[in-house]
C-alpha atoms as a PDB file:
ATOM      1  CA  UNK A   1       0.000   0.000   0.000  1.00  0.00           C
ATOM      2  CA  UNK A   2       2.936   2.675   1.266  1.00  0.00           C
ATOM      3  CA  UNK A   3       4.647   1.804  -2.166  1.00  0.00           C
ATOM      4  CA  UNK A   4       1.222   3.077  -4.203  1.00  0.00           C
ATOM      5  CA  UNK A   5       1.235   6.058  -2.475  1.00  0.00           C
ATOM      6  CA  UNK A   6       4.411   6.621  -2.375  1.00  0.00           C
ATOM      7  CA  UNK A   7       4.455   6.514  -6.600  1.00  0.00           C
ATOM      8  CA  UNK A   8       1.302   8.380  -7.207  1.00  0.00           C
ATOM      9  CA  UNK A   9       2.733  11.057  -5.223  1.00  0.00           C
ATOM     10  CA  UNK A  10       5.887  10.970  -7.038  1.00  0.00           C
ATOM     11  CA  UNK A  11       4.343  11.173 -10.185  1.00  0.00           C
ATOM     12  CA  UNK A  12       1.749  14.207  -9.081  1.00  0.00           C
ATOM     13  CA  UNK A  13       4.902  15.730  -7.578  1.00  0.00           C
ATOM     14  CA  UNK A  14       7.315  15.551 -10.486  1.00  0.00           C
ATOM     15  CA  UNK A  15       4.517  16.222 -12.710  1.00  0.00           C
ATOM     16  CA  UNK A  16       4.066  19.930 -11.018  1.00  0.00           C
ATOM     17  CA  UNK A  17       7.986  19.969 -10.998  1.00  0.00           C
ATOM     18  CA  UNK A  18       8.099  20.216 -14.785  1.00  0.00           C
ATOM     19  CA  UNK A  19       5.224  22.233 -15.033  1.00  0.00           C
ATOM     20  CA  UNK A  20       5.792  25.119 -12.570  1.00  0.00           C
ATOM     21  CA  UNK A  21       9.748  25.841 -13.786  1.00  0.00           C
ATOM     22  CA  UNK A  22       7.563  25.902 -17.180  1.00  0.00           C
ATOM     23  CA  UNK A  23       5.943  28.662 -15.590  1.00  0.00           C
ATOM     24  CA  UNK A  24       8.283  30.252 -13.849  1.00  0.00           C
ATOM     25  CA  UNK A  25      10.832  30.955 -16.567  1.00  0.00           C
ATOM     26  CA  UNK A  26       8.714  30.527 -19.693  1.00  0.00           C
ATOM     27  CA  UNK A  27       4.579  31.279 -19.044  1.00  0.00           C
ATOM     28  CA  UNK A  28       5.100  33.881 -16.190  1.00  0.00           C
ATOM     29  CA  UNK A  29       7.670  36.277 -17.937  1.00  0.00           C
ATOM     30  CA  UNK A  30       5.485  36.641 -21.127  1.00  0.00           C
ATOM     31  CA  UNK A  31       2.653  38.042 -19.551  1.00  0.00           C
ATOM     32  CA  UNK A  32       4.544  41.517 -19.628  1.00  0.00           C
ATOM     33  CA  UNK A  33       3.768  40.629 -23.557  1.00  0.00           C
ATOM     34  CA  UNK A  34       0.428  40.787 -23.630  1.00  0.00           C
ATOM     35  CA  UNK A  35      -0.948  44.753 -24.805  1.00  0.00           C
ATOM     36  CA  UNK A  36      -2.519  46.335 -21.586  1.00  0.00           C
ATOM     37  CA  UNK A  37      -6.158  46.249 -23.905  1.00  0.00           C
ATOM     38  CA  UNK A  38      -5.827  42.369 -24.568  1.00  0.00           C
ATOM     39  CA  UNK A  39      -4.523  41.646 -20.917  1.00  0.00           C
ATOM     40  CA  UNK A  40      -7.745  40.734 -18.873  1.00  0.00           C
ATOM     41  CA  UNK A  41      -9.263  38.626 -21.855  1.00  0.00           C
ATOM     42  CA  UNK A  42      -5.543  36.735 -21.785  1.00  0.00           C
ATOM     43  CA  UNK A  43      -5.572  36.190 -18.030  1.00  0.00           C
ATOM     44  CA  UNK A  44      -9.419  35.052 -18.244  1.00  0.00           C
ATOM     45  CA  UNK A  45      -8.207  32.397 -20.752  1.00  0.00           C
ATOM     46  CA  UNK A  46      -5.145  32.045 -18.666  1.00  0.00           C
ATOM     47  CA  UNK A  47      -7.237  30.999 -15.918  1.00  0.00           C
ATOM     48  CA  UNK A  48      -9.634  28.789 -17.450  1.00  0.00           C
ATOM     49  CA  UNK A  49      -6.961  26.590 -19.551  1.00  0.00           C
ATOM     50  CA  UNK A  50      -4.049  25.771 -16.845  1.00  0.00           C
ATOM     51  CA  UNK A  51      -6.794  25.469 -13.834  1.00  0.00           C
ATOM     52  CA  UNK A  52      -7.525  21.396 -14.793  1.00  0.00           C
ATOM     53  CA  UNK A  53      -3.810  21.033 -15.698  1.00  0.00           C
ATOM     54  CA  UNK A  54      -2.749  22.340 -12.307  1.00  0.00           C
ATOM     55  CA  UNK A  55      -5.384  21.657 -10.017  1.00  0.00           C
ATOM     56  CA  UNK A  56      -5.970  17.896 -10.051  1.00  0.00           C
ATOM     57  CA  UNK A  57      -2.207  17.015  -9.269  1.00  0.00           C
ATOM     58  CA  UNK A  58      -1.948  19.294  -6.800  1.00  0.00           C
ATOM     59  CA  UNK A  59      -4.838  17.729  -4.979  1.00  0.00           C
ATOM     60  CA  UNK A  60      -3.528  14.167  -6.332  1.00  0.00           C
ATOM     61  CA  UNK A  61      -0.290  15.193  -4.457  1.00  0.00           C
ATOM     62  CA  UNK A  62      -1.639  16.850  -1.691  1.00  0.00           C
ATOM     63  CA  UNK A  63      -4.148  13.520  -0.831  1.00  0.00           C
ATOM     64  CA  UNK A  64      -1.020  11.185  -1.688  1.00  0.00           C
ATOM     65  CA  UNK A  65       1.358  13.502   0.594  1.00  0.00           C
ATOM     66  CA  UNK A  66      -1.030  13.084   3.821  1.00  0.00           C
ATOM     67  CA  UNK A  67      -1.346   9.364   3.155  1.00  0.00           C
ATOM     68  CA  UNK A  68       2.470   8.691   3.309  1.00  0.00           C
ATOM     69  CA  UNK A  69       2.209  10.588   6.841  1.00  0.00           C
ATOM     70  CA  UNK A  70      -0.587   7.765   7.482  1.00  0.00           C
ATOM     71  CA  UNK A  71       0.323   4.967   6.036  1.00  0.00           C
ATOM     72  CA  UNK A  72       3.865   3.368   7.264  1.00  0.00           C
ATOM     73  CA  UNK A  73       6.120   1.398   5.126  1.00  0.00           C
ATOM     74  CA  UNK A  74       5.924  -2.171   5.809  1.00  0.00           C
ATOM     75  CA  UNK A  75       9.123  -3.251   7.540  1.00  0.00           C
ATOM     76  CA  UNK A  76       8.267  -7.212   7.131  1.00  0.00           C
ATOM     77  CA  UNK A  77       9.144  -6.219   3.279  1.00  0.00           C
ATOM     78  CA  UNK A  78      12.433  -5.014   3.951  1.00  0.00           C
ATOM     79  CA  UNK A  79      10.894  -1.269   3.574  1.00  0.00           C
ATOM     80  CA  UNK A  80      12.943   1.273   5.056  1.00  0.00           C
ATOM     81  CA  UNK A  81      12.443   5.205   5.327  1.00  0.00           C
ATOM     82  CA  UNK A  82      13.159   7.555   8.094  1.00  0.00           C
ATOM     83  CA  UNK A  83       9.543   8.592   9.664  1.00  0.00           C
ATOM     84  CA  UNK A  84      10.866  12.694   9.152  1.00  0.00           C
ATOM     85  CA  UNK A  85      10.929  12.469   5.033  1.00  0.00           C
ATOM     86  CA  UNK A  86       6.995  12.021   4.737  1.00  0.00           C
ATOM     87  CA  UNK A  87       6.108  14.696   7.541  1.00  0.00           C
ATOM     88  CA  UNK A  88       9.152  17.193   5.325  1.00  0.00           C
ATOM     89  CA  UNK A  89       7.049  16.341   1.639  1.00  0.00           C
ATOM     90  CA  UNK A  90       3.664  17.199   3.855  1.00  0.00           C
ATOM     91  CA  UNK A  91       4.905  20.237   4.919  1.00  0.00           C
ATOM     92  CA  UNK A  92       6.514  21.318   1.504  1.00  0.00           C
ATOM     93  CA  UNK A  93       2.848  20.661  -0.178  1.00  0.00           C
ATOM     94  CA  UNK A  94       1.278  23.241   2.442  1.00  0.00           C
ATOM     95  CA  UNK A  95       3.853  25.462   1.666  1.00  0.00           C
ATOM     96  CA  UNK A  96       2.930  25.049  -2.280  1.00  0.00           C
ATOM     97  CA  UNK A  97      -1.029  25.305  -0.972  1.00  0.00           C
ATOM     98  CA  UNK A  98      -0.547  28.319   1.274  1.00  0.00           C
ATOM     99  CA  UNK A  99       1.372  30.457  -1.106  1.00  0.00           C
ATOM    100  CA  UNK A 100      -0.753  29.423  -3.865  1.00  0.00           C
ATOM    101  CA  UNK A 101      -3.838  30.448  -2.444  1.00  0.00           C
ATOM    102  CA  UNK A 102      -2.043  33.702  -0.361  1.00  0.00           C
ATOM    103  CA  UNK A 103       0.279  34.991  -3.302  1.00  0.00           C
ATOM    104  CA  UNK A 104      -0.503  33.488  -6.716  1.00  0.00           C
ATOM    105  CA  UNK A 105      -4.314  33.584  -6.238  1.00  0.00           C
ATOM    106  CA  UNK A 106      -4.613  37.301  -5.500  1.00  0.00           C
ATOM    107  CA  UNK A 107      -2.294  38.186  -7.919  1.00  0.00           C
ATOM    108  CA  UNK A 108      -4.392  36.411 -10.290  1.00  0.00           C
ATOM    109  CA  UNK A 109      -7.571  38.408  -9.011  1.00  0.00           C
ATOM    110  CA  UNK A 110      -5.526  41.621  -9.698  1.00  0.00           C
ATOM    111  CA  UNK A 111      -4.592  40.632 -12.810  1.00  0.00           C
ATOM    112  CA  UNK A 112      -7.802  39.676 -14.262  1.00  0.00           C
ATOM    113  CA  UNK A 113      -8.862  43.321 -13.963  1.00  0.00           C
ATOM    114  CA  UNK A 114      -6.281  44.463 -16.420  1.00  0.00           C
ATOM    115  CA  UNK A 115      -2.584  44.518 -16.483  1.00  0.00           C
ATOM    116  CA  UNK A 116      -1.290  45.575 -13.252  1.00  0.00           C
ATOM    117  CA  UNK A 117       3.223  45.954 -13.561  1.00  0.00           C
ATOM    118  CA  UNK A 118       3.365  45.583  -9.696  1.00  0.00           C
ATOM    119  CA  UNK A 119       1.213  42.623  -9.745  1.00  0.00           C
ATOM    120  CA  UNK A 120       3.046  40.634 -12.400  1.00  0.00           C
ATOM    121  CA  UNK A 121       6.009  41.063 -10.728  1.00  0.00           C
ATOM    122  CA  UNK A 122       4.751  39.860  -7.321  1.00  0.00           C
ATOM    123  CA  UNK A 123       3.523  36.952  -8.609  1.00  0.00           C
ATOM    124  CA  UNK A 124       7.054  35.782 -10.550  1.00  0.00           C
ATOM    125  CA  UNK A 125       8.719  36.621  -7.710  1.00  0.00           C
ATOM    126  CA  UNK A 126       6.397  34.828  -5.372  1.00  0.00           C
ATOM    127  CA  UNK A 127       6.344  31.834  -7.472  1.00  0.00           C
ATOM    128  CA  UNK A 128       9.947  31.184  -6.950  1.00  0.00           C
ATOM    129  CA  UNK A 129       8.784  29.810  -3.551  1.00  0.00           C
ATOM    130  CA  UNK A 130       6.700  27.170  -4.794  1.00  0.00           C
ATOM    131  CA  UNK A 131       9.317  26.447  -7.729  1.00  0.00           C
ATOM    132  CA  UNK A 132      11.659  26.189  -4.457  1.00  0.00           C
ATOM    133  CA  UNK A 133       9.214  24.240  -2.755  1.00  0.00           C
ATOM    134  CA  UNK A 134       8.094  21.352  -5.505  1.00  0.00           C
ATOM    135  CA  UNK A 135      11.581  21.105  -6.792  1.00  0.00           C
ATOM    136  CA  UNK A 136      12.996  20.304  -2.946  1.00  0.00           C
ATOM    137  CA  UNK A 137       9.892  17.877  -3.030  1.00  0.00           C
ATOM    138  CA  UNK A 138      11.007  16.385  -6.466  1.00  0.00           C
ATOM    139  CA  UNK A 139      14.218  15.802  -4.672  1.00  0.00           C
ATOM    140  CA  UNK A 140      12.738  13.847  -1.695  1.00  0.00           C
ATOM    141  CA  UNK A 141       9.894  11.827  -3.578  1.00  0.00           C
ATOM    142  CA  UNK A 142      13.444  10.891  -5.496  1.00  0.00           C
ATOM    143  CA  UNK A 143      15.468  10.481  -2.626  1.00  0.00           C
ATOM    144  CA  UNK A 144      12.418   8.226  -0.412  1.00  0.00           C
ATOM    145  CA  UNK A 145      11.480   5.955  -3.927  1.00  0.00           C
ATOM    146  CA  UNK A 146      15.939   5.173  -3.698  1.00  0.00           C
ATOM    147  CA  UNK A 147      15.086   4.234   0.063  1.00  0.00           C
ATOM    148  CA  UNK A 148      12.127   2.254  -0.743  1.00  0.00           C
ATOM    149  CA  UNK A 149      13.846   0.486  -4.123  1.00  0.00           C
ATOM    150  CA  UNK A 150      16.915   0.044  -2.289  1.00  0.00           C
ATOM    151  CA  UNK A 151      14.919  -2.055   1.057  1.00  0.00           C
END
């Protein structure tokens, strides 16, 4: 059971590792591209096409993260990871959550009014933290599936 979750989140978390350095260095910096007349239609469309990419592997990961809290690895099968890495991945997803729904979201509010410079910039710079965040989890779903492989 441990090693199910343990994959599904590793695939929802490496999955959202690809896609938010997408963002961050590709998506993000060509909003400043957009004319200021075009910008809120953009950022409507913005909104509407990456919410089902994003949204269902975050909760995927977020579900899968809480479960490998729950669920232990099953020492009789020569499993073996140290009880801090799943509690570390849990608290890197609520990082992701809360600065998703405290930095990106607003910004996205703003935005969606019309191009706002001070805005944009907020929320590239804010994203770094959940680029930060999923890539240190991409890292650690890496580092516990080596534990678990290894027994």
């Amino acid at each position: 059971m441990f090693e199910a979750i343990l994959l599904t989140n590793a695939a929802a978390t490496l999955y959202m590792v690809g896609l938010i350095w997408m963002v961050q260095r590709v998506h993000y910096p060509l909003f400043d591209g957009v004319s200021e007349p075009q910008f809120a239609a953009y950022e409507a469309r913005h909104t509407r096409a990456i919410t089902p990419i994003v949204l269902p592997p975050m909760m995927v990961e977020l579900v899968s993260a809480v479960g490998l809290v729950i669920v232990k690895p099953d020492a009789e099968l020569g499993l073996v990871l140290p009880g801090w890495m799943p509690w570390v991945g849990l608290g890197l997803v609520l990082l992701v959550w809360g600065v998703t729904f405290c930095c990106s979201v607003p910004q996205h509010v703003k935005l969606a009014r019309g191009f706002d410079p001070k805005a944009c910039r907020l929320l590239v710079n804010t994203n770094w933290l959940r680029t930060a965040g999923w890539t240190l989890r991409g890292g650690l779903v890496i580092w516990m599936l080596a534990l678990v492989m290894r027994g």
